[in-house]
Structures are given as C-alpha cells and as structure tokens.
N, C-alpha and C. Protein backbone atom coordinates (compact mmCIF):
# COMPACT_ATOMS: atom_id res chain seq x y z
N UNK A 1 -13.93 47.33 -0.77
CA UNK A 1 -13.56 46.49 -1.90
C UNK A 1 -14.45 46.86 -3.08
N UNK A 2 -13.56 47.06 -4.23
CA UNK A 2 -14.38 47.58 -5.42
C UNK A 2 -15.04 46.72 -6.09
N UNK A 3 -14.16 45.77 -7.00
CA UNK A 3 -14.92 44.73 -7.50
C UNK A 3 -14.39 43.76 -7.11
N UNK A 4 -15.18 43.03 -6.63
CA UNK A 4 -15.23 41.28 -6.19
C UNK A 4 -15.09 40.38 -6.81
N UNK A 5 -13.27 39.63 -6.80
CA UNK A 5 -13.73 38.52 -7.11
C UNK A 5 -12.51 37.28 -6.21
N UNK A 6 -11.86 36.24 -6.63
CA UNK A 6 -11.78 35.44 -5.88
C UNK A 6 -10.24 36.00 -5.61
N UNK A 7 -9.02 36.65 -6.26
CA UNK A 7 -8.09 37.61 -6.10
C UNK A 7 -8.14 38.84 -5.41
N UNK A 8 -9.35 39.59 -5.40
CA UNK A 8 -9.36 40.14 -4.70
C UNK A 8 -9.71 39.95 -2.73
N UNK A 9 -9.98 38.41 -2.53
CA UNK A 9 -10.42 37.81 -1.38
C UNK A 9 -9.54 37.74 -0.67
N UNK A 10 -8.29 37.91 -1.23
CA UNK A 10 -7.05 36.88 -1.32
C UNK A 10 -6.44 38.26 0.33
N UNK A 11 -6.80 39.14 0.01
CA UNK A 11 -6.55 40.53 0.98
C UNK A 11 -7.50 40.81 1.88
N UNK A 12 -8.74 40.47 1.90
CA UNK A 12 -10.13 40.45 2.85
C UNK A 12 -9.33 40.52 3.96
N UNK A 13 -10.12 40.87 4.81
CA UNK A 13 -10.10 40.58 6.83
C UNK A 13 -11.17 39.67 6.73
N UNK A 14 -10.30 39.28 8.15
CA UNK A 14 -10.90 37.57 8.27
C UNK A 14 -12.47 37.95 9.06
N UNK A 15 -14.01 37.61 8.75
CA UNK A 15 -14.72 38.46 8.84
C UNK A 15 -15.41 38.95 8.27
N UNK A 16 -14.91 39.78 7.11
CA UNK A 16 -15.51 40.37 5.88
C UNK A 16 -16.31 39.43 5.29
N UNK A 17 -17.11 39.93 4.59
CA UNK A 17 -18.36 39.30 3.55
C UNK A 17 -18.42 40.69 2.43
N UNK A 18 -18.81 39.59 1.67
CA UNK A 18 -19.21 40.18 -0.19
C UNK A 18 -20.60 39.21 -0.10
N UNK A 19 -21.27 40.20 -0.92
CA UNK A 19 -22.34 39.86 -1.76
C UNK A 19 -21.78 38.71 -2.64
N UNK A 20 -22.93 37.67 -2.35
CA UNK A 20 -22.49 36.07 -3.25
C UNK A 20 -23.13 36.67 -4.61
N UNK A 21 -24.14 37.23 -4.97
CA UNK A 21 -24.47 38.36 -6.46
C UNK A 21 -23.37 38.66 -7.22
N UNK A 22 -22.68 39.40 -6.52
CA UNK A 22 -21.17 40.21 -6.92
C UNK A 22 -19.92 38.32 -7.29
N UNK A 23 -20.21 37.81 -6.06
CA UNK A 23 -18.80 36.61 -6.46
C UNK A 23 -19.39 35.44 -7.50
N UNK A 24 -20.49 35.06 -7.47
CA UNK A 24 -20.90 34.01 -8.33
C UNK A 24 -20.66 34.06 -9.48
N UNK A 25 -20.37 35.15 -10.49
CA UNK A 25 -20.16 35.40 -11.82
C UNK A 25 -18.61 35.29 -12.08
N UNK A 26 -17.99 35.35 -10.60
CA UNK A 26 -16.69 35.01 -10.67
C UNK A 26 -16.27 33.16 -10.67
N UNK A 27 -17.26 32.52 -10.38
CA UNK A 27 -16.93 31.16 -10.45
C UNK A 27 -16.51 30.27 -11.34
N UNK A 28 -14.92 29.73 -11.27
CA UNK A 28 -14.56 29.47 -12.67
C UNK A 28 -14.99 27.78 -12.99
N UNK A 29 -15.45 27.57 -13.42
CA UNK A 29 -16.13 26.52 -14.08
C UNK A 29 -15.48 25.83 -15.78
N UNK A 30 -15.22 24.53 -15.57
CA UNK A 30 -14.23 24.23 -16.63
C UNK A 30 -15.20 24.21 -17.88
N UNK A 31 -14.19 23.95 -19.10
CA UNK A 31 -14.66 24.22 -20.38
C UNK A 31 -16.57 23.34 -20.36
N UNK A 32 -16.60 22.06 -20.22
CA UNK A 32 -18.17 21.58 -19.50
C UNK A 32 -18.88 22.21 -18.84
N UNK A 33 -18.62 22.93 -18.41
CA UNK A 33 -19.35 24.61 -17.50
C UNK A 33 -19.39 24.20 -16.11
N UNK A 34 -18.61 22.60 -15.89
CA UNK A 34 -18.70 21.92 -14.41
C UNK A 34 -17.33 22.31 -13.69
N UNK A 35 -17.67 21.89 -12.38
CA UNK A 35 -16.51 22.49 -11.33
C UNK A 35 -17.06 20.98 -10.05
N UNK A 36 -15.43 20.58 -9.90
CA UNK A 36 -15.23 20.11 -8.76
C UNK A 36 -16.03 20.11 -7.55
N UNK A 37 -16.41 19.25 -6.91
CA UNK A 37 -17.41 19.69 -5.45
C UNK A 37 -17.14 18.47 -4.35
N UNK A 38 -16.04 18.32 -3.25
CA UNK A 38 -15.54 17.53 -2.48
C UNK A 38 -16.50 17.42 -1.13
N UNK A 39 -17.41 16.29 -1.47
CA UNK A 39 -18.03 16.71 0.07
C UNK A 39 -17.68 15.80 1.16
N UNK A 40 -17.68 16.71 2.08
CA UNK A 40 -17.05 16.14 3.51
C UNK A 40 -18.35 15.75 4.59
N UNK A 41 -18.11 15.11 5.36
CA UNK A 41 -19.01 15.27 6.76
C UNK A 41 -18.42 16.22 7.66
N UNK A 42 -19.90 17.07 7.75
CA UNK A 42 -19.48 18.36 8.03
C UNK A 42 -18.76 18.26 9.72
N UNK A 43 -19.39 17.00 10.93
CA UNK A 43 -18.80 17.10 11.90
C UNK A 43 -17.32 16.02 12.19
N UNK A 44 -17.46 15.29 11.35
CA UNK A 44 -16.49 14.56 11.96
C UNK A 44 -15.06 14.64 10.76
N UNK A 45 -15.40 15.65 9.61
CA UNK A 45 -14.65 16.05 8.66
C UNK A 45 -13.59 14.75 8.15
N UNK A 46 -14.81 13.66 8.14
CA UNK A 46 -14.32 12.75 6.81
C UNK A 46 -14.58 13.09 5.69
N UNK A 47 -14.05 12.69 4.49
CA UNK A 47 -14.31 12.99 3.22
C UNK A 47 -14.79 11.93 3.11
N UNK A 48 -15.88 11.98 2.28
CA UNK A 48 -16.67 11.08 1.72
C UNK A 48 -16.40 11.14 -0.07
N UNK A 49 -16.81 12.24 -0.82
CA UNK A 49 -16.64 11.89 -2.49
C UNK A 49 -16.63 13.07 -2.62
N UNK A 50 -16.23 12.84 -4.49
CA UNK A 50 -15.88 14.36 -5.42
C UNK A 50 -16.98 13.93 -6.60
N UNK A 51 -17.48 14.62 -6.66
CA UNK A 51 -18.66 14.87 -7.72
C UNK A 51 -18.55 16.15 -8.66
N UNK A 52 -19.78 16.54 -9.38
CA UNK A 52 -19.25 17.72 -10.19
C UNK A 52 -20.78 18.77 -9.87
N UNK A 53 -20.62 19.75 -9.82
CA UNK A 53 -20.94 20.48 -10.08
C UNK A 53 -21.62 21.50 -11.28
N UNK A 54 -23.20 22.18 -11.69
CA UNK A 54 -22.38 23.47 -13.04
C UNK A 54 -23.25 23.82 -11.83
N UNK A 55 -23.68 25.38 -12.69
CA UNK A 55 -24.13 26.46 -11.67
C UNK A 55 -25.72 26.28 -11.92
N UNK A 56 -26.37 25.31 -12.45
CA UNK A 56 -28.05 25.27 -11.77
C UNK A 56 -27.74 24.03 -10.56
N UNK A 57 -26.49 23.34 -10.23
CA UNK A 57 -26.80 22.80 -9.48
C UNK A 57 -26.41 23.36 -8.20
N UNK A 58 -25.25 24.09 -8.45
CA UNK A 58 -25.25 24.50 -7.43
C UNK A 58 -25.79 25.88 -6.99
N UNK A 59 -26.75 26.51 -7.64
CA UNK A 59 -27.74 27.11 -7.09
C UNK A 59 -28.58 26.66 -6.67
N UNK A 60 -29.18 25.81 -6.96
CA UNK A 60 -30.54 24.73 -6.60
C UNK A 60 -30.03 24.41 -5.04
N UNK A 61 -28.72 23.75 -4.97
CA UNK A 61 -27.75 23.49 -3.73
C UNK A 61 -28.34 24.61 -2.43
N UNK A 62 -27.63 25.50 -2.47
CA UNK A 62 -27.92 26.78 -2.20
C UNK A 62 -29.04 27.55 -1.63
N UNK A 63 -30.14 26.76 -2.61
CA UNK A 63 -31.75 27.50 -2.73
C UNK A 63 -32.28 26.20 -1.68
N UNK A 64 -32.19 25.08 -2.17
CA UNK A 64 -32.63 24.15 -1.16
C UNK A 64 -32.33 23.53 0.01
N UNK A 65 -31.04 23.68 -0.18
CA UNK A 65 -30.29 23.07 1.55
C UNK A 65 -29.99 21.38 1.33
N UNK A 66 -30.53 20.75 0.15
CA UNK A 66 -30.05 19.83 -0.62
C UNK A 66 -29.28 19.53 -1.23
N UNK A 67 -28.05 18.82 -0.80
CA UNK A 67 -26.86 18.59 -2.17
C UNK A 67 -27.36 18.17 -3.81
N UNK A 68 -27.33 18.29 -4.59
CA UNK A 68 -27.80 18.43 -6.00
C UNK A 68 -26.27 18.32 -6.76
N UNK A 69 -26.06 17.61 -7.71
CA UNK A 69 -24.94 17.75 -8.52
C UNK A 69 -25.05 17.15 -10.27
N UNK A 70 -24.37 17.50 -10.59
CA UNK A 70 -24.86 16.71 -12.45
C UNK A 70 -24.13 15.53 -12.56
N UNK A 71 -24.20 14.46 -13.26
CA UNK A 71 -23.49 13.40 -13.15
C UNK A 71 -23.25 13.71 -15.08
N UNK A 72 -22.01 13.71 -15.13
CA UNK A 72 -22.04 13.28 -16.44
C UNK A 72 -21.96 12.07 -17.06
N UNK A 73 -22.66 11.13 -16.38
CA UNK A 73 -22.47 9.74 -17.00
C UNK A 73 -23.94 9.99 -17.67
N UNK A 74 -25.07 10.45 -16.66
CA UNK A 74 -26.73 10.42 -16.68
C UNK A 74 -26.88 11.85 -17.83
N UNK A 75 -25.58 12.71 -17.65
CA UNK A 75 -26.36 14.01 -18.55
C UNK A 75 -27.41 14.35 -17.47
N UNK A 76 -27.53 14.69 -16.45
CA UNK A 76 -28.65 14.91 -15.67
C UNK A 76 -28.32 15.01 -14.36
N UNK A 77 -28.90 16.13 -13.85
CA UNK A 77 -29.27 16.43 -12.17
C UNK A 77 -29.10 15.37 -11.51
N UNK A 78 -28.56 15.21 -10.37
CA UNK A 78 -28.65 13.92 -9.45
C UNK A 78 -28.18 14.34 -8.10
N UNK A 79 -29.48 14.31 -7.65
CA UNK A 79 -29.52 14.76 -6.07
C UNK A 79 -29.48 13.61 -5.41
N UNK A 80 -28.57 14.21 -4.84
CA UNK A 80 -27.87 12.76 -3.95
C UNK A 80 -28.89 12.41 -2.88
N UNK A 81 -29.32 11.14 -3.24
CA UNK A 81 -30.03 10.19 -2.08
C UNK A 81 -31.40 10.01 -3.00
N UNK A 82 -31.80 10.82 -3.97
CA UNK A 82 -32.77 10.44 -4.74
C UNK A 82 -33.39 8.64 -4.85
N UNK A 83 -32.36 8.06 -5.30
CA UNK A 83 -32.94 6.86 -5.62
C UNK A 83 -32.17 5.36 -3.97
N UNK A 84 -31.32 6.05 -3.60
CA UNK A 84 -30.71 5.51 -2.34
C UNK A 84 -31.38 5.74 -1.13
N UNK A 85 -31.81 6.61 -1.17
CA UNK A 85 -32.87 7.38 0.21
C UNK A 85 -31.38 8.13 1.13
N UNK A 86 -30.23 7.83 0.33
CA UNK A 86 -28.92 7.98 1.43
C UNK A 86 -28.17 9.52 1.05
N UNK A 87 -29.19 10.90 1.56
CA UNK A 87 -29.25 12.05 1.46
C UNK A 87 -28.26 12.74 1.99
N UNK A 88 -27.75 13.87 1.48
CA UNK A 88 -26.72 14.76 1.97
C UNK A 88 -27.26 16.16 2.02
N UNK A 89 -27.35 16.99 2.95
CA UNK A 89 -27.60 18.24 3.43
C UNK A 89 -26.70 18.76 3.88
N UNK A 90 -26.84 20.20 3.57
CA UNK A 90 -25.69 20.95 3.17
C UNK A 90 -25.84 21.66 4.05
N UNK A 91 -24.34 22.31 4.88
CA UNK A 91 -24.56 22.58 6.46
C UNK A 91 -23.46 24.05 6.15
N UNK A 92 -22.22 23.56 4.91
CA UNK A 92 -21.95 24.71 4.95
C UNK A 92 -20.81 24.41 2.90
N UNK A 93 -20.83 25.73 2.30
CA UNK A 93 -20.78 25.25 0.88
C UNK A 93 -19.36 26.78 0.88
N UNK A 94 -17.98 26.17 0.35
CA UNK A 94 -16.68 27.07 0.72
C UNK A 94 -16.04 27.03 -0.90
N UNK A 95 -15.79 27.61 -1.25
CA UNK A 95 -14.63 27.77 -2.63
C UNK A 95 -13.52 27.97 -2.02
N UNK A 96 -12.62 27.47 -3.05
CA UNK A 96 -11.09 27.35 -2.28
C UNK A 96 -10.60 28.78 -2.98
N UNK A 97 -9.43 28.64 -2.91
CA UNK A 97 -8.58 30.58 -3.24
C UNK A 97 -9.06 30.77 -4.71
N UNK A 98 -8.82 29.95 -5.52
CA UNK A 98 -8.74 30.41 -6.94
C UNK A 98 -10.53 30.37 -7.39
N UNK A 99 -11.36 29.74 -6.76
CA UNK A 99 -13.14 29.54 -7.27
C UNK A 99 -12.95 28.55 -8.04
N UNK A 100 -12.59 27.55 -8.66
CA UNK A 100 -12.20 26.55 -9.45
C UNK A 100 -12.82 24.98 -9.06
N UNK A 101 -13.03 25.13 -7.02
CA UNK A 101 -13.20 23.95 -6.78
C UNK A 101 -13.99 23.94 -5.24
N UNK A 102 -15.33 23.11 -5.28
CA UNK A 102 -16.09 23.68 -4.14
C UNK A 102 -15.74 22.70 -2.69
N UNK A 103 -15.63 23.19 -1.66
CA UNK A 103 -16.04 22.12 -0.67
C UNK A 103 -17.34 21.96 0.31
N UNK A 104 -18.12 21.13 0.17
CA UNK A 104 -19.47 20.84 0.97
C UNK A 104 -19.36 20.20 1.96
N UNK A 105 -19.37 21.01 3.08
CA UNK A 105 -19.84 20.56 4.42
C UNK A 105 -21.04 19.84 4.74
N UNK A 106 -21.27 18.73 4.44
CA UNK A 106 -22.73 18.02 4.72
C UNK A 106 -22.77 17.22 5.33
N UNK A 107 -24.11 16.76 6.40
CA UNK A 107 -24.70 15.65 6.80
C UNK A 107 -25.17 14.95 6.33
N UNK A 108 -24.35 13.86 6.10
CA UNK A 108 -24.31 12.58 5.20
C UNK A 108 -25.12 11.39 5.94
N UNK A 109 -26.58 11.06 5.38
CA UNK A 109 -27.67 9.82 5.87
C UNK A 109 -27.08 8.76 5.38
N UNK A 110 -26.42 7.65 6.08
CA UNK A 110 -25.64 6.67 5.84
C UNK A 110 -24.63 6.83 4.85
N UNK A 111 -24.26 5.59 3.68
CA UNK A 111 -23.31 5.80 2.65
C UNK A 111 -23.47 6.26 1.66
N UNK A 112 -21.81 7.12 1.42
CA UNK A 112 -22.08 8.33 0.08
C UNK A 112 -22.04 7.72 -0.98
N UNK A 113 -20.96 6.31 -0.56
CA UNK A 113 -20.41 5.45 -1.97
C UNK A 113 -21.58 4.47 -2.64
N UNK A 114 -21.68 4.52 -3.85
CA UNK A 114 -22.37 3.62 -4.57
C UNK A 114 -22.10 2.44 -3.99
N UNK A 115 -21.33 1.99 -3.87
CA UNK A 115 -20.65 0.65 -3.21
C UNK A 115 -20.99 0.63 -1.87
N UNK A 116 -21.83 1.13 -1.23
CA UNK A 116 -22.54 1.05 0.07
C UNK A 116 -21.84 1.11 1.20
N UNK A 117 -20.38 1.96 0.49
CA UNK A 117 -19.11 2.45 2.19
C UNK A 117 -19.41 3.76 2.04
N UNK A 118 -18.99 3.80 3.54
CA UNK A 118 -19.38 5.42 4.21
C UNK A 118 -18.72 6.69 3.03
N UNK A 119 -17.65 6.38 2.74
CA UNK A 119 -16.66 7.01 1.67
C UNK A 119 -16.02 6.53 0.35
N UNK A 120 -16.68 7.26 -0.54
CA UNK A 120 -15.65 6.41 -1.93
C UNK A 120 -14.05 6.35 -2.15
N UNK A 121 -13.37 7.23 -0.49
CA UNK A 121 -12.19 6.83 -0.56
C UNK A 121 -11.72 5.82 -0.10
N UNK A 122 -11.71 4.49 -0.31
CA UNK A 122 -11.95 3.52 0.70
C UNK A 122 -10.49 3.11 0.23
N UNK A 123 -9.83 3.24 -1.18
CA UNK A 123 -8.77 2.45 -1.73
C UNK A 123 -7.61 3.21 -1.11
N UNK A 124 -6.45 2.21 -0.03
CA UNK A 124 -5.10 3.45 0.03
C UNK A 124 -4.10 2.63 -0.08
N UNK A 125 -2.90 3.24 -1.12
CA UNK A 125 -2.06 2.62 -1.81
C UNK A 125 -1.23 3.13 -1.24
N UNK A 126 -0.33 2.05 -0.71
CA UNK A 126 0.84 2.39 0.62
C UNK A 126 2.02 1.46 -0.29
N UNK A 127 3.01 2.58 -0.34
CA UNK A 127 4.00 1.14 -1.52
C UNK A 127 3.52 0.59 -2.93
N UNK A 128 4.00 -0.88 -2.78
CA UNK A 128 3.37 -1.12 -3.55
C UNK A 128 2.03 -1.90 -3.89
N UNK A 129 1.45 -1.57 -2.50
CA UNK A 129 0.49 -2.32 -2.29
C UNK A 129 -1.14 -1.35 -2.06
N UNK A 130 -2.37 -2.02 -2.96
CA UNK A 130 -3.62 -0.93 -2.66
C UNK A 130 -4.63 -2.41 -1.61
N UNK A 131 -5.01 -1.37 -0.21
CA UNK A 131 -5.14 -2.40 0.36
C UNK A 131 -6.93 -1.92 0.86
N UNK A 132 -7.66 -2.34 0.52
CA UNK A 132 -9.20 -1.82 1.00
C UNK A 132 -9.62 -1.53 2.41
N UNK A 133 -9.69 0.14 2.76
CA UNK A 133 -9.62 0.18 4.06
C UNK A 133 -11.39 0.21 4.86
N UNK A 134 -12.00 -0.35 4.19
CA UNK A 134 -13.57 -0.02 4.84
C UNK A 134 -14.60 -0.86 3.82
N UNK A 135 -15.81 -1.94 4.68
CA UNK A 135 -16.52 -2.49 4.09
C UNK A 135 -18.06 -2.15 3.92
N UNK A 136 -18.55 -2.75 2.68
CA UNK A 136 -19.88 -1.69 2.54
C UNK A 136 -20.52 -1.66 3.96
N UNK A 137 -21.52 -0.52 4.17
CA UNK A 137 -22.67 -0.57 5.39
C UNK A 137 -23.79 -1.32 4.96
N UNK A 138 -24.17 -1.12 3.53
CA UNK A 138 -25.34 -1.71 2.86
C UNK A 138 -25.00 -2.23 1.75
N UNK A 139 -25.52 -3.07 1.77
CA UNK A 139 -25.27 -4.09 0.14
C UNK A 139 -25.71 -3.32 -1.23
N UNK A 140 -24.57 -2.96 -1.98
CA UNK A 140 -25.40 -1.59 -2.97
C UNK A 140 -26.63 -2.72 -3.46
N UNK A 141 -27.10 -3.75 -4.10
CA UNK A 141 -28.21 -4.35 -4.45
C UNK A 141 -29.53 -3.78 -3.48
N UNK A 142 -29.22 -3.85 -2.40
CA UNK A 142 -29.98 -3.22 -1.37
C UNK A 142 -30.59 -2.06 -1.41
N UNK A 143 -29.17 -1.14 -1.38
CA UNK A 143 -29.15 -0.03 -1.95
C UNK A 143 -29.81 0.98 -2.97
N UNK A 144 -29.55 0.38 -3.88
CA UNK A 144 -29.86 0.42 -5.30
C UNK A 144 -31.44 -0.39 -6.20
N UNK A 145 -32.17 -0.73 -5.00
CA UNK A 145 -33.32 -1.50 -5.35
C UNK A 145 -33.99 -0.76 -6.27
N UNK A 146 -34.35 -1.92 -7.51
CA UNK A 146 -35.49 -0.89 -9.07
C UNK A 146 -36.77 -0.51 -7.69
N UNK A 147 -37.33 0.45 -8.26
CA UNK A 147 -38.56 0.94 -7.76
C UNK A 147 -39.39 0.52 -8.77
C-alpha cells in the first residue's frame, strides 16, 4: 500500500496494519477541528456516551491509556472521571470507514452519565411515547461534590 489513508483501507486484508504516523493526518475532523468519539464498555459492549474529540485529545488518549476529550461547553480538556472519580480507560480506540467518527472501547468505573446512570442513553422513544429505561447509580449531587 502506497499511500495511506481511510479509502485506501477500504481494500486491506483483514490483518494488515499501517503506520498510525502515515493514517493520523488522514483524520477528518469537522470544521471545530472536533470529531465524534462513541464510547462503549469494552466487555459487555453497552454504549454508554458520545463526546467529542480534536487531535491533542485524542493523542493524549492514546499516549496515556486515559479517555481525555474537549467539552465544548468548558472550552477545555476533560478527562473523564477528573472531578467524578468515575474514570474510563481505554482498552481499545477504532475509526469507522470514512475517519470522521471514533469508537472507544473502555472500562467504564461506575457511571458515564452526568446524571449518575450507567449510560446517557437511558431515554427510548417507542411510538409515541419516551419512557426512562435506567435509574441513577449515584446521586449526581453526590457525584458532582465542590472540592
């Protein structure tokens, strides 16, 4: 393979490896310079949340074995579990076909959701009805205690 990028993957043997050097410059990252990042529990492959991504976080990701992501509410780094103690480690980190959107395999230390449930997908709208399928583990007040 000549030059690497997420089209050319598209033909790989299942197997093959590229230099992440060579694919990282291929990572498409929206006009914010951020990209999608869906993290799952890596064994029991619940989804837990979608956060964002740019590329110091997810190098930092990468470099540390720590989930790390930017929040654009804070303008700022926010490594998950920082102020929750409720940490995610990263077990395995996948781009989908096009590089546009990441998925994180992590071991998730209790709840991912601010709202103190295991998953921020908790809402499922069946009809015409949205019916709450899961209650916090921890009281976000709890949670969320000022230091």
């Amino acid at each position: 393979m000549c030059e690497v990028n997420f089209k050319t993957l598209e033909k790989a043997s299942l197997g093959q490896s590229v230099d992440w050097a060579q694919l990282q410059g291929q990572v498409k990252f929206d006009q914010d310079g951020l990209i999608p990042a869906i993290a799952q529990q890596y064994d029991s492959k619940e989804v837990l949340m979608m956060a964002w991504m740019n590329a110091q976080s997810l190098q930092e990701t990468l470099q540390t074995g720590r989930v790390c992501y930017w929040s654009r509410s804070r303008q700022n780094y926010w490594r998950k579990g920082e102020e929750s103690g409720q940490i995610q480690l990263l077990k395995e980190l996948r781009f989908d076909c096009d590089g546009d959107a990441i998925l994180l395999l992590v071991d998730q230390t209790g709840p991912a959701c601010h709202t103190g449930r295991r998953s921020c997908f908790y809402t499922l709208v069946d009809g015409q009805q949205a019916t709450i399928t899961s209650a916090p583990l921890i009281d976000p007040n709890t949670l969320y205690r000022t230091k």
